[in-house]
PDB file of N, CA and C in Angstrom:
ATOM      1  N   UNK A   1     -44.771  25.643 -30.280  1.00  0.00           N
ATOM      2  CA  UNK A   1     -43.773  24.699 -29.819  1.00  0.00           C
ATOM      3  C   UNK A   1     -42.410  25.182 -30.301  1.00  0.00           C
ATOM      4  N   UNK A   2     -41.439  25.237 -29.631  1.00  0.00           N
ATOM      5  CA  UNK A   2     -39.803  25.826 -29.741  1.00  0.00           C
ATOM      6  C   UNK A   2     -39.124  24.614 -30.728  1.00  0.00           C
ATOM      7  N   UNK A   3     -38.522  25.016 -31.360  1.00  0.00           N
ATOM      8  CA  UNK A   3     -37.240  23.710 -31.645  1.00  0.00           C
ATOM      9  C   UNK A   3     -37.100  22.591 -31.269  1.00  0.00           C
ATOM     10  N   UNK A   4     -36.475  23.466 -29.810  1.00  0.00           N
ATOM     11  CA  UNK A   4     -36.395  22.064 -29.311  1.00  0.00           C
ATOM     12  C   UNK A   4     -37.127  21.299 -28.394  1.00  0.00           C
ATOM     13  N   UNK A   5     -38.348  21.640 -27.985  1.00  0.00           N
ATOM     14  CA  UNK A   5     -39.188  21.067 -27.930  1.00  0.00           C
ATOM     15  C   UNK A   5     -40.018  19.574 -28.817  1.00  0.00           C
ATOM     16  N   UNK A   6     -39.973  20.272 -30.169  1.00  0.00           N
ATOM     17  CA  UNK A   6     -39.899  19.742 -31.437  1.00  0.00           C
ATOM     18  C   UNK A   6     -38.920  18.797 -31.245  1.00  0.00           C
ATOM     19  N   UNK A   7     -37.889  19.167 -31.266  1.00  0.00           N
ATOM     20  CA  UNK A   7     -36.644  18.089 -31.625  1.00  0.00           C
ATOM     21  C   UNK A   7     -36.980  16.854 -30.277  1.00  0.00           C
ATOM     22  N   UNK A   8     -37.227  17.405 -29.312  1.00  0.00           N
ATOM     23  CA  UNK A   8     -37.341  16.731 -28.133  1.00  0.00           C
ATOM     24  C   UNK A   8     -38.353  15.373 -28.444  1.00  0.00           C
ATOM     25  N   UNK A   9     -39.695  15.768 -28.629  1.00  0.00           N
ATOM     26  CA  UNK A   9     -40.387  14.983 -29.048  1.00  0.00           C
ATOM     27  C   UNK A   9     -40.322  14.204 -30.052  1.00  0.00           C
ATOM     28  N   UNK A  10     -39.480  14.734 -31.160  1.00  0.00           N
ATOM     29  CA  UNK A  10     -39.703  13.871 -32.283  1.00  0.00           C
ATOM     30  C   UNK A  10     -38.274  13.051 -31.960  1.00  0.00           C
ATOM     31  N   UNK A  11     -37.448  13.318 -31.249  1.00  0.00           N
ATOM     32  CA  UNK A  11     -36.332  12.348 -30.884  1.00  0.00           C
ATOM     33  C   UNK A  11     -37.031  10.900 -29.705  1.00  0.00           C
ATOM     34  N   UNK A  12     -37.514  11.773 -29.011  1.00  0.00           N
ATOM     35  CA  UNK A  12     -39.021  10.514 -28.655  1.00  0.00           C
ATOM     36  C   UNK A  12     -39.665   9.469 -29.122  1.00  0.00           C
ATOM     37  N   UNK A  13     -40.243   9.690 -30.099  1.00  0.00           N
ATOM     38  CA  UNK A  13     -41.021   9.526 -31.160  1.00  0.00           C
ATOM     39  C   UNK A  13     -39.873   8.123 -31.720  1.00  0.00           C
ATOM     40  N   UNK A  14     -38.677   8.816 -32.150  1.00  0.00           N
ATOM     41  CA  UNK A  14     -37.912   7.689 -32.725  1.00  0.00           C
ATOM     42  C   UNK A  14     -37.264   6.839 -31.846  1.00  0.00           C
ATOM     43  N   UNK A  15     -37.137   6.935 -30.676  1.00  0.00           N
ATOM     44  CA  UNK A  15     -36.380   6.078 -29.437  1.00  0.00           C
ATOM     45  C   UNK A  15     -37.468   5.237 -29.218  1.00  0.00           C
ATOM     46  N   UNK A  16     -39.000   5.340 -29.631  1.00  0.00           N
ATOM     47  CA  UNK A  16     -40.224   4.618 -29.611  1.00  0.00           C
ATOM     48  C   UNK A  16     -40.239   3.457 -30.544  1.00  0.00           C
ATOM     49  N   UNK A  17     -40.198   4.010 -31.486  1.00  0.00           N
ATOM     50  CA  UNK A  17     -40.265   3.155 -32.527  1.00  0.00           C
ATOM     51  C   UNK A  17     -39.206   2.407 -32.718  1.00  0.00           C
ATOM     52  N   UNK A  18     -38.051   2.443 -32.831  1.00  0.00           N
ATOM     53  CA  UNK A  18     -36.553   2.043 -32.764  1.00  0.00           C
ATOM     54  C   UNK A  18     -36.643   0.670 -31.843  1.00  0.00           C
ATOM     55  N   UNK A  19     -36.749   1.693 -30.582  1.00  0.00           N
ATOM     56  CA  UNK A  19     -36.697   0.248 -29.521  1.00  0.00           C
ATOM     57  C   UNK A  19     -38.146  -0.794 -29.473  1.00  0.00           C
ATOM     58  N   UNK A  20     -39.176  -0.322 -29.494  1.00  0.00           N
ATOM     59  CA  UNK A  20     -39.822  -1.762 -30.093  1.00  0.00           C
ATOM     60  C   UNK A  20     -39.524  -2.182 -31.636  1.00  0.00           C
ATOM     61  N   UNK A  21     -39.181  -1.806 -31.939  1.00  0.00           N
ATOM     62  CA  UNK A  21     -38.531  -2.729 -33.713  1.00  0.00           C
ATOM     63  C   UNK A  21     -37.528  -3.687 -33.303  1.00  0.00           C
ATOM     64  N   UNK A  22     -36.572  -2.749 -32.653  1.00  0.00           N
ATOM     65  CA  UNK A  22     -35.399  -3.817 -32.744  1.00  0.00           C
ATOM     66  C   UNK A  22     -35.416  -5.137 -31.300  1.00  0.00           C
ATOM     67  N   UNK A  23     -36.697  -4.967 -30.508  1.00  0.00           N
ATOM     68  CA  UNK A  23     -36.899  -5.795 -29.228  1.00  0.00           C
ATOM     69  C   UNK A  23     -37.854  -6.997 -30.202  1.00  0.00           C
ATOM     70  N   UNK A  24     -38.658  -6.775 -31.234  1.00  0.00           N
ATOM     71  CA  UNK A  24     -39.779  -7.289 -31.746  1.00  0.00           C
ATOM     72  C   UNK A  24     -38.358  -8.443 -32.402  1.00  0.00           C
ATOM     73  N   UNK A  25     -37.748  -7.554 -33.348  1.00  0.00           N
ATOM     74  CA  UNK A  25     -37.038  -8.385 -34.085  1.00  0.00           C
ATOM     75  C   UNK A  25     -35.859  -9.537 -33.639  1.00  0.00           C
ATOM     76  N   UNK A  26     -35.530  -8.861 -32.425  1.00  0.00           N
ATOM     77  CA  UNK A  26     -34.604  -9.641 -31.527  1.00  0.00           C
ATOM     78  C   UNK A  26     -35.257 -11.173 -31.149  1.00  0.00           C
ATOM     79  N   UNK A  27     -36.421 -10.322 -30.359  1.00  0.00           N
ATOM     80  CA  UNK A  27     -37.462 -11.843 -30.049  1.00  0.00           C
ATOM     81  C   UNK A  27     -37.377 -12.681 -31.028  1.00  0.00           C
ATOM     82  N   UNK A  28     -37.560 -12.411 -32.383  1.00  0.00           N
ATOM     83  CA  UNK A  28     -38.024 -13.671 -33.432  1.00  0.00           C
ATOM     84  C   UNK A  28     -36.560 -14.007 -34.480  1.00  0.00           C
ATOM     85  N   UNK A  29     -35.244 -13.322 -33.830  1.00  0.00           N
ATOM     86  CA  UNK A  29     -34.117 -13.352 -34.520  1.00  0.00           C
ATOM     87  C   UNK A  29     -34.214 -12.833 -36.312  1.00  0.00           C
ATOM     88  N   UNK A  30     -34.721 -11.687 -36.315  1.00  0.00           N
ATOM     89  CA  UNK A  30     -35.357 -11.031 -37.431  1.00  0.00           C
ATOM     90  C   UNK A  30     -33.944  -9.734 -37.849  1.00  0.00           C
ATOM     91  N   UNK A  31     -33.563  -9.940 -39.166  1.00  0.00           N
ATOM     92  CA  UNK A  31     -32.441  -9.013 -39.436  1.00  0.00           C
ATOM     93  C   UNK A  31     -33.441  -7.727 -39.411  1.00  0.00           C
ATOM     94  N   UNK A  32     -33.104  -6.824 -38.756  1.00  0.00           N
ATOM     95  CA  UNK A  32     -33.654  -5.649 -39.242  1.00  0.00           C
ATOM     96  C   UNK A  32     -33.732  -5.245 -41.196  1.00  0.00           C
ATOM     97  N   UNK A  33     -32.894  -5.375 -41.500  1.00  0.00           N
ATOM     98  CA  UNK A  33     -32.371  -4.957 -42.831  1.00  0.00           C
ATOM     99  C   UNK A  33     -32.848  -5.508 -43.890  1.00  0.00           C
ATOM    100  N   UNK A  34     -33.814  -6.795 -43.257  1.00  0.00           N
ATOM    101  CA  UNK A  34     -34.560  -8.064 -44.323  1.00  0.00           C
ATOM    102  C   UNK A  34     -35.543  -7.273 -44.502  1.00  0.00           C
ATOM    103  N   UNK A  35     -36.353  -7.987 -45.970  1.00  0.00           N
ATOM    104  CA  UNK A  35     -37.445  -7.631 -45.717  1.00  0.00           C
ATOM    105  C   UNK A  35     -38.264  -7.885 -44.886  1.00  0.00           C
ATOM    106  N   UNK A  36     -38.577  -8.955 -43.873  1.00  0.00           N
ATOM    107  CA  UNK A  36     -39.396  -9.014 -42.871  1.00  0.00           C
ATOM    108  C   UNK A  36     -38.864  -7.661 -41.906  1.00  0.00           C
ATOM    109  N   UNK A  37     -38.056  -7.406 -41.547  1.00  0.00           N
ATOM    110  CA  UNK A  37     -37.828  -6.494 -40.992  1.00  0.00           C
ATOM    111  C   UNK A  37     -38.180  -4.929 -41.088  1.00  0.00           C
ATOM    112  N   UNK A  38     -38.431  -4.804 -42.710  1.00  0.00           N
ATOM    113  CA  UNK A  38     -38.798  -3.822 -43.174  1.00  0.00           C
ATOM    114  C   UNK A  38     -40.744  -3.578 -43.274  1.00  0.00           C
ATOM    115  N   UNK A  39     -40.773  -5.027 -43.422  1.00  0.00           N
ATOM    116  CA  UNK A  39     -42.414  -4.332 -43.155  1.00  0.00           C
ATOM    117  C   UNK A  39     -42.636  -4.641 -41.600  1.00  0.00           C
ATOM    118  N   UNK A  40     -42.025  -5.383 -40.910  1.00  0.00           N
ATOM    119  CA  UNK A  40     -42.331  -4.813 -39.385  1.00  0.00           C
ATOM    120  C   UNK A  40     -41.929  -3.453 -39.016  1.00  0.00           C
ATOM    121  N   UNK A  41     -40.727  -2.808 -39.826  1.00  0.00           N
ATOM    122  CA  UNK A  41     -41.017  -1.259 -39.467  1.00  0.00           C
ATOM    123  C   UNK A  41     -41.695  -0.748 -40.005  1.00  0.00           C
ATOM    124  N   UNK A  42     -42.545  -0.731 -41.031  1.00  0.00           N
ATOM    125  CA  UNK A  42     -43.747  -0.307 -41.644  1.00  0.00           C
ATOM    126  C   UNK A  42     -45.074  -0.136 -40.776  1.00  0.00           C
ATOM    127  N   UNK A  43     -44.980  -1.522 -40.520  1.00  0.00           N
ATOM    128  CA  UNK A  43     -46.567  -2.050 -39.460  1.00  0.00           C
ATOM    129  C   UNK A  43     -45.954  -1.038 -38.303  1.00  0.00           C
ATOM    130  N   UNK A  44     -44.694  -1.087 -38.135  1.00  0.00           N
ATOM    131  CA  UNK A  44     -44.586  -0.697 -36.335  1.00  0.00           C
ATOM    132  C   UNK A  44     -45.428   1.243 -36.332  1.00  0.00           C
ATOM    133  N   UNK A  45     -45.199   1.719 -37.742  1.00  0.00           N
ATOM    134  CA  UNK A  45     -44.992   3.262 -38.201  1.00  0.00           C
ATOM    135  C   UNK A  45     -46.506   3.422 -38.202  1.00  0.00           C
ATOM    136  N   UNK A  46     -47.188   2.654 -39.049  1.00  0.00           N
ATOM    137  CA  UNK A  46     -49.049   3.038 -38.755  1.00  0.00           C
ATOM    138  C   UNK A  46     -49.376   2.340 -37.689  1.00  0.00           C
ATOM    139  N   UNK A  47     -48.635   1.723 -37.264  1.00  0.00           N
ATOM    140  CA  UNK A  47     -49.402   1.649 -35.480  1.00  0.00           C
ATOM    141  C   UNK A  47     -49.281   2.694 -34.703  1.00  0.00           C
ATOM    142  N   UNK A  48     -47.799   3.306 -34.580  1.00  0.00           N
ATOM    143  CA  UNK A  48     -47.756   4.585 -34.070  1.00  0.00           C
ATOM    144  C   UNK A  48     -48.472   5.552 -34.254  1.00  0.00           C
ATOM    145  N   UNK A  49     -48.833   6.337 -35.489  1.00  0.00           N
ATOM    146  CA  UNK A  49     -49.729   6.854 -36.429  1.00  0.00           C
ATOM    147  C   UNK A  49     -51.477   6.368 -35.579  1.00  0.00           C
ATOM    148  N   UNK A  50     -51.223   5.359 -35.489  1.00  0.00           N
ATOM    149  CA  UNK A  50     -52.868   4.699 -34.861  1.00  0.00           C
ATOM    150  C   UNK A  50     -52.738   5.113 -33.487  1.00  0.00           C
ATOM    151  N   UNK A  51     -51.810   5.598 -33.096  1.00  0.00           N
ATOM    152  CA  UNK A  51     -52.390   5.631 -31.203  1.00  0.00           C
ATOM    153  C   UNK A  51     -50.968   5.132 -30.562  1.00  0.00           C
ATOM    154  N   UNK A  52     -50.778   4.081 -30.765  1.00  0.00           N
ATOM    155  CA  UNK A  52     -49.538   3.526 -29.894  1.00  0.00           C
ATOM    156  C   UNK A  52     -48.482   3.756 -29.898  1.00  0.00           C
ATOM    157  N   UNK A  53     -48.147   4.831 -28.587  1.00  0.00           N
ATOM    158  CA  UNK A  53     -46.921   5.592 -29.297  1.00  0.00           C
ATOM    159  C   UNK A  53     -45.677   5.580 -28.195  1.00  0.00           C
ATOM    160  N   UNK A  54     -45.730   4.557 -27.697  1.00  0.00           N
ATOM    161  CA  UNK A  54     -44.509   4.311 -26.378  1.00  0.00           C
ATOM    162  C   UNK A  54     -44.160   2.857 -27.108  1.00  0.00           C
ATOM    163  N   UNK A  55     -43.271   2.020 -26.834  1.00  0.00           N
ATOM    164  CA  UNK A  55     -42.452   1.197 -27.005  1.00  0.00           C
ATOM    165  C   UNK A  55     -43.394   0.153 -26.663  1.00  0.00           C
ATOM    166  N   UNK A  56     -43.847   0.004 -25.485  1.00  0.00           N
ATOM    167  CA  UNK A  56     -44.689  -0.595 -24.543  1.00  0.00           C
ATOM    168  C   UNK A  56     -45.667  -1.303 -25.460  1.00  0.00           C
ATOM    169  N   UNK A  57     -46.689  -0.118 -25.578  1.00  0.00           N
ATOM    170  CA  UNK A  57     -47.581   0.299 -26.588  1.00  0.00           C
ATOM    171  C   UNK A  57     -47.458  -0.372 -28.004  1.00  0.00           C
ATOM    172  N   UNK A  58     -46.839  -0.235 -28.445  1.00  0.00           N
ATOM    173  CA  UNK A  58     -46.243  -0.850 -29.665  1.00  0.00           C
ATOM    174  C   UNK A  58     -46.087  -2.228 -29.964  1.00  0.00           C
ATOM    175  N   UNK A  59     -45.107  -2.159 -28.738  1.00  0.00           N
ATOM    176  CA  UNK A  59     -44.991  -3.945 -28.507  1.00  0.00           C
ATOM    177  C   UNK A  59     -45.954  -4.529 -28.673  1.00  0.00           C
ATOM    178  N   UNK A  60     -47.053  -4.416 -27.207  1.00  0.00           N
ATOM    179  CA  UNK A  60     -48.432  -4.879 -27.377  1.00  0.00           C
ATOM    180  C   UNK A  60     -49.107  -5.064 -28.887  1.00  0.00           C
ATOM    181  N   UNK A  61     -49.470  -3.606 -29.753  1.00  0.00           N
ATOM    182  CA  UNK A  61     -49.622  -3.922 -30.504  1.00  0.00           C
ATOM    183  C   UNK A  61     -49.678  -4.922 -31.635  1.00  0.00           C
ATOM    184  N   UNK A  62     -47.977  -4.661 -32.095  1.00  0.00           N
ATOM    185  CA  UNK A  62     -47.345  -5.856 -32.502  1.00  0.00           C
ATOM    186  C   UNK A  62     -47.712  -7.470 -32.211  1.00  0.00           C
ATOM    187  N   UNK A  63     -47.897  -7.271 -30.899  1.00  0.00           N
ATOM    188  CA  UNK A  63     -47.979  -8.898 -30.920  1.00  0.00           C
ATOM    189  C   UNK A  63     -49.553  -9.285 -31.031  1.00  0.00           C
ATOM    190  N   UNK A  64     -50.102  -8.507 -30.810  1.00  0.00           N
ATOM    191  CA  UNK A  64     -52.017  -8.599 -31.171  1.00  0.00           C
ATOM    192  C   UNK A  64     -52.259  -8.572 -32.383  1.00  0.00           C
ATOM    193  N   UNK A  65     -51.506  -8.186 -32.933  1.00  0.00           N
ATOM    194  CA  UNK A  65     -51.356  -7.894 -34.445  1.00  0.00           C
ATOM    195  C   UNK A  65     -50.875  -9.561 -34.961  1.00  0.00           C
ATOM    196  N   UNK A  66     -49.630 -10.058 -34.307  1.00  0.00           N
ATOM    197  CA  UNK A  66     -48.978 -11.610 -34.944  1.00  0.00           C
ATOM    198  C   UNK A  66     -50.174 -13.057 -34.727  1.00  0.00           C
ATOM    199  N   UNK A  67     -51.234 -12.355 -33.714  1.00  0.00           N
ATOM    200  CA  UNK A  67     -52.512 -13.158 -33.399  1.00  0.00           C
ATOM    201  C   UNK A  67     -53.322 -13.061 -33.979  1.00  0.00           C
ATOM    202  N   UNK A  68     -53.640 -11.977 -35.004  1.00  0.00           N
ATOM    203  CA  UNK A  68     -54.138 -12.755 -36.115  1.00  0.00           C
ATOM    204  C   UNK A  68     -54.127 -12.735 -37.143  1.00  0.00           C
TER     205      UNK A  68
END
């Protein structure tokens, strides 16, 4: 894999995670910067790590995750 290939994906990778964090947190009026905010980017990071690795994906997660 090239650079930027690399860079490509892993800039991916963070436009993933980013935008379901800050859509999750929006929904529930959640400071990013709180600690609730901080372990929803935690949870959001081994979900990714687990498989779910689009925004989409994540989301879903996330909220299957607030069910139970």
């Amino acid at each position: 894999m090239s650079a930027t290939n690399f860079s490509n994906c892993l800039s991916e990778d963070v436009d993933a995670l980013a935008g379901a964090l800050y859509s999750w947190c929006a929904e529930r009026n959640i400071k990013l910067r709180s600690q609730q905010g901080l372990s929803i980017a935690s949870i959001a990071i081994d979900l990714y790590h687990a498989g779910h690795q689009t925004q989409d994906a994540l989301l879903v997660a996330l909220h299957e995750r607030e069910l139970h």
